[in-house]
C-alpha atoms as a PDB file:
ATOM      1  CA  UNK A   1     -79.476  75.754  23.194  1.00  0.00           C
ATOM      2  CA  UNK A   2     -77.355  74.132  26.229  1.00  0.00           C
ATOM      3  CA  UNK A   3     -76.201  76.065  29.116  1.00  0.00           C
ATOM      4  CA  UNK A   4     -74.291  75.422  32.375  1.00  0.00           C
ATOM      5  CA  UNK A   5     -73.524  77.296  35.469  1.00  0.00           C
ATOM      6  CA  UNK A   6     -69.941  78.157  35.933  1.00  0.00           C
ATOM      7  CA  UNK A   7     -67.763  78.277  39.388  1.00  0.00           C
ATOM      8  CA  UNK A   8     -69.171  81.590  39.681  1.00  0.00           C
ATOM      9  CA  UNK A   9     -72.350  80.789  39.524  1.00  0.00           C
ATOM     10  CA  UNK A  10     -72.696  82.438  35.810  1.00  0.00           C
ATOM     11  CA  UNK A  11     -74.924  80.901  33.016  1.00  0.00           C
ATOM     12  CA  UNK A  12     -72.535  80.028  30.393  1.00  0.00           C
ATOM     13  CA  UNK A  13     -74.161  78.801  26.487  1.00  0.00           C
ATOM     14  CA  UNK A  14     -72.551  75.901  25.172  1.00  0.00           C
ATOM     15  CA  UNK A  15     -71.431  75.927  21.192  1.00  0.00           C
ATOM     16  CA  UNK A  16     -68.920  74.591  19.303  1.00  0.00           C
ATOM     17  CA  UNK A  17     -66.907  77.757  20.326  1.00  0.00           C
ATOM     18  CA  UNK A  18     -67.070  77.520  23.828  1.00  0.00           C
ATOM     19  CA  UNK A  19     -67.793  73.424  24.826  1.00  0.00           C
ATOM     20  CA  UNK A  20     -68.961  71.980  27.341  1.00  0.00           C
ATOM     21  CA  UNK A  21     -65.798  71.194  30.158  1.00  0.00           C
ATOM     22  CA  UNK A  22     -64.705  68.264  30.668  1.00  0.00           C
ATOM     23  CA  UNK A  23     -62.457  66.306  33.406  1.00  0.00           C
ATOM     24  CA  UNK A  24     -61.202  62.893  32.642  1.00  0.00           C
ATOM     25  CA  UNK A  25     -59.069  60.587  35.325  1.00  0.00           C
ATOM     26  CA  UNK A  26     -57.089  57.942  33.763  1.00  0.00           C
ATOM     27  CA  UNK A  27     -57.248  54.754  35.911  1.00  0.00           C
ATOM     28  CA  UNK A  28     -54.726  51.972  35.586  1.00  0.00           C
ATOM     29  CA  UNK A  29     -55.734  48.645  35.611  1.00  0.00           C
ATOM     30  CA  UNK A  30     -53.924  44.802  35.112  1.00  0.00           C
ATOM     31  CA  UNK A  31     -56.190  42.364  33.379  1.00  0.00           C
ATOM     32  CA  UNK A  32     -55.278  38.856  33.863  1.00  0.00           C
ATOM     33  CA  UNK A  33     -56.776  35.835  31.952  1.00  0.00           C
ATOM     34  CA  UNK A  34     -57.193  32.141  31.739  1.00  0.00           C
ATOM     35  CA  UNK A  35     -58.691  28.703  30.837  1.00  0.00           C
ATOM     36  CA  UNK A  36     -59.978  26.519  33.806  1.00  0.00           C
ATOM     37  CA  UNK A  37     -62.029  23.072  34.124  1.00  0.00           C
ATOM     38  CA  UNK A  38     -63.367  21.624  37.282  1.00  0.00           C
ATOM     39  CA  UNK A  39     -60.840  19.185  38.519  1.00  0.00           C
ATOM     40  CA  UNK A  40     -63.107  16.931  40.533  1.00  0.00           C
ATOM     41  CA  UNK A  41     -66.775  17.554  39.841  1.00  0.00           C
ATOM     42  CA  UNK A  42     -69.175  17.679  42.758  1.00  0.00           C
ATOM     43  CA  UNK A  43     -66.504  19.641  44.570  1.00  0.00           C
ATOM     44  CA  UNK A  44     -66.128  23.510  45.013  1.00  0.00           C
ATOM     45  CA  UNK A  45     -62.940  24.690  43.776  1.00  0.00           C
ATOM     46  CA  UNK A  46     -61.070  28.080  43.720  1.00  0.00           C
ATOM     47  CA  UNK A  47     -61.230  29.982  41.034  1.00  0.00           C
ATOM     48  CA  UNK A  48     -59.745  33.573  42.082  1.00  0.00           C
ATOM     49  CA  UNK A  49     -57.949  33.882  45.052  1.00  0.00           C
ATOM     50  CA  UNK A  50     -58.951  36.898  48.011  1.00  0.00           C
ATOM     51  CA  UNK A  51     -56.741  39.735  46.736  1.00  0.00           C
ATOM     52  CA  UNK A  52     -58.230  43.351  45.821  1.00  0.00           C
ATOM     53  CA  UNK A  53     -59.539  43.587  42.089  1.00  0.00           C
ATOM     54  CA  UNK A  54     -61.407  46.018  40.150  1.00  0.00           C
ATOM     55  CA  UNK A  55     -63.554  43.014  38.714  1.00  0.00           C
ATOM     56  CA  UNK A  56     -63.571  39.489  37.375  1.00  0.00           C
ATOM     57  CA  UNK A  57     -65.799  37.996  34.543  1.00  0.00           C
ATOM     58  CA  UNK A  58     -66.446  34.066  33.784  1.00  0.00           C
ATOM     59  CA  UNK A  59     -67.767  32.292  30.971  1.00  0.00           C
ATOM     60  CA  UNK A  60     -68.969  29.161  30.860  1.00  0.00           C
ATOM     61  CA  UNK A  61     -68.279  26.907  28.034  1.00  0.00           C
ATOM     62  CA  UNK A  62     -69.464  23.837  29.333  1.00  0.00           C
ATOM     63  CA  UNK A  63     -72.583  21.805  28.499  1.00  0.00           C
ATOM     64  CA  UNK A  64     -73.895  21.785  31.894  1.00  0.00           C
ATOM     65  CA  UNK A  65     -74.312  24.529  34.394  1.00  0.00           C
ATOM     66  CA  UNK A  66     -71.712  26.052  37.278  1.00  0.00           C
ATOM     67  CA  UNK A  67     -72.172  27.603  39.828  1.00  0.00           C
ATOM     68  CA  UNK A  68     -70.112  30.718  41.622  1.00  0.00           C
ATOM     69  CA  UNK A  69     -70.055  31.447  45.216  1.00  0.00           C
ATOM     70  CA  UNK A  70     -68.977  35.149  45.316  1.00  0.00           C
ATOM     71  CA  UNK A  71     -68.792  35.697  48.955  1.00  0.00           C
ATOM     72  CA  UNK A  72     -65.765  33.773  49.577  1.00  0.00           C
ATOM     73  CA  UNK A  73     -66.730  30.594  50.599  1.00  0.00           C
ATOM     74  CA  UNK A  74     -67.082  27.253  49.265  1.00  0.00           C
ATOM     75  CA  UNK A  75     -69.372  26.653  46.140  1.00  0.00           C
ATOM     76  CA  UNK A  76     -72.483  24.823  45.542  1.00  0.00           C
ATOM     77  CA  UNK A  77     -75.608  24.305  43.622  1.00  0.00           C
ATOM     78  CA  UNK A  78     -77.276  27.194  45.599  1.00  0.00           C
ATOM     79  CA  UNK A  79     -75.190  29.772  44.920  1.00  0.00           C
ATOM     80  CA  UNK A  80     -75.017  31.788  41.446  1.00  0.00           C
ATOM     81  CA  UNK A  81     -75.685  29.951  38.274  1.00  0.00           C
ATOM     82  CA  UNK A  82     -74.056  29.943  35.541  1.00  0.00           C
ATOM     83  CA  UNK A  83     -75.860  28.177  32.709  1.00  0.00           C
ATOM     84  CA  UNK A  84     -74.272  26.484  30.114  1.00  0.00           C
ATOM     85  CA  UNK A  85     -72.850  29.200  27.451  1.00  0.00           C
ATOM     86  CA  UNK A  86     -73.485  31.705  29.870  1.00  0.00           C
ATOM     87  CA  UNK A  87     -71.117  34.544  30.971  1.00  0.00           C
ATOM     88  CA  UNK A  88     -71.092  36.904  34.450  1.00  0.00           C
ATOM     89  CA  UNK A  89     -68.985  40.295  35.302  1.00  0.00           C
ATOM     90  CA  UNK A  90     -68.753  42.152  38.053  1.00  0.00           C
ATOM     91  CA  UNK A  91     -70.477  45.238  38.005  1.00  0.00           C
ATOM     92  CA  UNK A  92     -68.047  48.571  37.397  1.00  0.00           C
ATOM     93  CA  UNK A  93     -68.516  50.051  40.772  1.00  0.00           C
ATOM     94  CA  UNK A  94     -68.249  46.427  42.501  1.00  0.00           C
ATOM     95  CA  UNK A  95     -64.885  46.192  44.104  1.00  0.00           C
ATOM     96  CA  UNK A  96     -64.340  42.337  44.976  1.00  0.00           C
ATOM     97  CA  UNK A  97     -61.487  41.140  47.189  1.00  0.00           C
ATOM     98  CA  UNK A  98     -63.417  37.233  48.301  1.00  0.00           C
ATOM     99  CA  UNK A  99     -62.075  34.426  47.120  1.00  0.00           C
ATOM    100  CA  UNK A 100     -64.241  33.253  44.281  1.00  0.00           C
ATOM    101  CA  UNK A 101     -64.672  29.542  44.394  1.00  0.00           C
ATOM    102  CA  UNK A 102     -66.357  28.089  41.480  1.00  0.00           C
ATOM    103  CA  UNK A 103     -68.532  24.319  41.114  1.00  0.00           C
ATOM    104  CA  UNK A 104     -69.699  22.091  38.492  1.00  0.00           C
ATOM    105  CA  UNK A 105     -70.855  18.514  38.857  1.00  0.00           C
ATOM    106  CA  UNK A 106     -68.689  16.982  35.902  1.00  0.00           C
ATOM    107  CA  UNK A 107     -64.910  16.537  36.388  1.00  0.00           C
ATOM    108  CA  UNK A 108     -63.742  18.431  33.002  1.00  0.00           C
ATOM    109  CA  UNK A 109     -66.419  21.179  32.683  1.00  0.00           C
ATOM    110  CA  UNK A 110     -64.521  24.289  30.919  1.00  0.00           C
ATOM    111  CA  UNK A 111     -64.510  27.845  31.503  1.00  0.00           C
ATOM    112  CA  UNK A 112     -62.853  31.024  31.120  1.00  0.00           C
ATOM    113  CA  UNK A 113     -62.084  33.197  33.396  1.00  0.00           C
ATOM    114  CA  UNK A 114     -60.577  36.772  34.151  1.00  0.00           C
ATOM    115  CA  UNK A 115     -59.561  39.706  36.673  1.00  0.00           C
ATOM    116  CA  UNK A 116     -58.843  43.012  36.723  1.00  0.00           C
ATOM    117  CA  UNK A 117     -56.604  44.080  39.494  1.00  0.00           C
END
């Protein structure tokens, strides 16, 4: 048997009858996507420009690794990695508005990329 206090502070029994409540918000959101390589490897590019977004997610589908600098500045080898095959998103309550720059050390290493504003 399930139970919950009401506003009033009453012990109400859940059934089929008499369900649980429940409150939903509907959020809005615009997903944009894309295809990228790195233009000139050995130097950080930008990937996602500073803007406020609910999230971003990026897949590498390179050979080699890349790496993500998610703090807004440039991109290196000691930021995040991104092995080859491998794929990152944001976490749902992480709120990003950096500019994501994005390196790999071959000019033509491919990825995919999106946002969700």
């Amino acid at each position: 048997m399930s139970a919950f206090l009401d506003d009033n502070g009453k012990l109400v029994t859940v059934s089929k009858s008499n369900p649980l409540p429940v409150e939903t918000t509907q959020s809005t959101t615009t997903e944009t996507v894309g295809n990228g390589t790195i233009t000139t490897g050995g130097v950080s590019q930008v990937l996602l420009t500073a803007k406020t977004r609910k999230g971003y997610w990026v897949q590498n589908k390179s050979g080699a690794s890349l790496y993500i600098n998610r703090g807004g500045g440039t991109a290196s080898t000691s930021n995040f990695e991104l092995v080859a095959g491998g794929y990152f998103e944001t976490p749902v309550w992480e709120n990003v508005s950096t500019k994501i720059e994005i390196f790999g050390a071959t000019t033509g290493q491919v990825f995919n990329y999106g946002e969700c504003a």
